[in-house]
Protein backbone atom coordinates (compact mmCIF):
# COMPACT_ATOMS: atom_id res chain seq x y z
CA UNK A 1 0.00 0.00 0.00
CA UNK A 2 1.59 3.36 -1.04
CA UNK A 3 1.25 6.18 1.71
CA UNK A 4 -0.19 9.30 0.28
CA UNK A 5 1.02 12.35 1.17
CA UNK A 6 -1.13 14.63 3.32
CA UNK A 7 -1.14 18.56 2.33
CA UNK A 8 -1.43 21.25 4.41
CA UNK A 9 -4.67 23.24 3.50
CA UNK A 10 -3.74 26.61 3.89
CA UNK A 11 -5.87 28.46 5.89
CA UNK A 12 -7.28 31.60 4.82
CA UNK A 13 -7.00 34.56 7.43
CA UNK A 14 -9.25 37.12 7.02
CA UNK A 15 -7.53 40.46 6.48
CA UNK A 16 -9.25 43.23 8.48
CA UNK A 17 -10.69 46.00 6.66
CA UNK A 18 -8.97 48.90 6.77
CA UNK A 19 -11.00 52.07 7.82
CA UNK A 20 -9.30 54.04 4.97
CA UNK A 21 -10.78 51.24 2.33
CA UNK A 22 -14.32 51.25 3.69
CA UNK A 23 -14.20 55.52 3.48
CA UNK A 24 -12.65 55.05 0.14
CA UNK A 25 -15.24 53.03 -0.93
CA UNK A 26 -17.77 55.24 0.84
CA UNK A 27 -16.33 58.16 -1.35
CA UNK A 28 -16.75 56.17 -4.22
CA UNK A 29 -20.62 55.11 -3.53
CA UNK A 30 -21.74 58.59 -2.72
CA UNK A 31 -20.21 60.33 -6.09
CA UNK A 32 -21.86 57.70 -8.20
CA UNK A 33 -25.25 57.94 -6.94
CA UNK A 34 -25.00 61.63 -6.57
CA UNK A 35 -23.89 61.37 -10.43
CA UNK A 36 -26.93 58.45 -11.21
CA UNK A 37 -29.75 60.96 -8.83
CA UNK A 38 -28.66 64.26 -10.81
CA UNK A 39 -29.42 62.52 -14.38
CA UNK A 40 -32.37 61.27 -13.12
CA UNK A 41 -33.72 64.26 -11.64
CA UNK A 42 -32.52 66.20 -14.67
CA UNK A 43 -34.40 63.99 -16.76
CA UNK A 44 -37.16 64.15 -14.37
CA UNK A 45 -37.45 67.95 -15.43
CA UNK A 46 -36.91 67.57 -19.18
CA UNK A 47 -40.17 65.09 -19.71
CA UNK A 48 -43.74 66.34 -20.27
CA UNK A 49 -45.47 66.45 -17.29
CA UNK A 50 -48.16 63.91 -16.16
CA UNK A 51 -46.46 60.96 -18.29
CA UNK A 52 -45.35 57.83 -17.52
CA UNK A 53 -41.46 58.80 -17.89
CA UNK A 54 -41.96 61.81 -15.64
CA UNK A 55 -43.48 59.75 -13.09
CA UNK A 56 -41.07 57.30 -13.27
CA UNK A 57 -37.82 59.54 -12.82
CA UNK A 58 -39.89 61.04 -9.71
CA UNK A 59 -39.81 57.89 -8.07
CA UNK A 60 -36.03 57.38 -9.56
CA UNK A 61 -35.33 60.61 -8.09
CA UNK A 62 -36.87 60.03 -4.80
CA UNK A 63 -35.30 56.81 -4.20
CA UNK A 64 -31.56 57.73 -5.39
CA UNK A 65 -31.38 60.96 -3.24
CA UNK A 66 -32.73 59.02 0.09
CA UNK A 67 -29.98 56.21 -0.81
CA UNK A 68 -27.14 58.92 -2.04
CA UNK A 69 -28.19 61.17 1.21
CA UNK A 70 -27.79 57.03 3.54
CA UNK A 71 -24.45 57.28 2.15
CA UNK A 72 -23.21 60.82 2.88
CA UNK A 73 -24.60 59.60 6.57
CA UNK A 74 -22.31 57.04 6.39
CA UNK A 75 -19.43 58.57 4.71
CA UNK A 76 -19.65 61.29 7.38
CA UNK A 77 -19.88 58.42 10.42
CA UNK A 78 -16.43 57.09 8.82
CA UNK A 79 -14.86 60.30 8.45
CA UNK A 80 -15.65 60.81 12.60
CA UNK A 81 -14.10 57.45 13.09
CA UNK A 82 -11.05 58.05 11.06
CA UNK A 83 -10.21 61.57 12.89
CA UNK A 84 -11.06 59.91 16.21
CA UNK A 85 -8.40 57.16 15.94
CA UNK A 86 -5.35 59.80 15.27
């Protein structure tokens, strides 16, 4: 009988997340749905009123500024963090 080898699995560590990646990525989340909810809200204003496409970017507007305004809340919560660990 041949004796097989036995590998050592390497185990993955998890790296912690630095605080400077999650505000980075913060950053990067609030510019593009500020970007997406001023197109949509520009568009909102550009179609005929009382149609289906101006009701739709309403709603598109509504929802993307509540979300883009979540992540300025966050952004801002990291930002405290950041300056309170110096």
């Amino acid at each position: 009988m041949v004796a097989r080898r036995r590998t050592k699995k390497e185990t993955k560590r998890n790296k912690p997340v630095l605080l400077r990646d999650r505000t980075d990525l913060a950053w990067k989340n609030f510019a593009l749905f500020l970007v997406l909810f001023l197109f949509s809200f520009v568009l909102y204003n550009i179609t005929t009123p009382g149609g289906l496409l101006n009701n739709f970017f309403q709603l598109l507007s509504w929802i993307l500024g509540v979300l883009t305004f979540a992540i300025l809340i966050a952004f801002v919560v990291l930002f405290i963090l950041k300056s309170g660990k110096k």
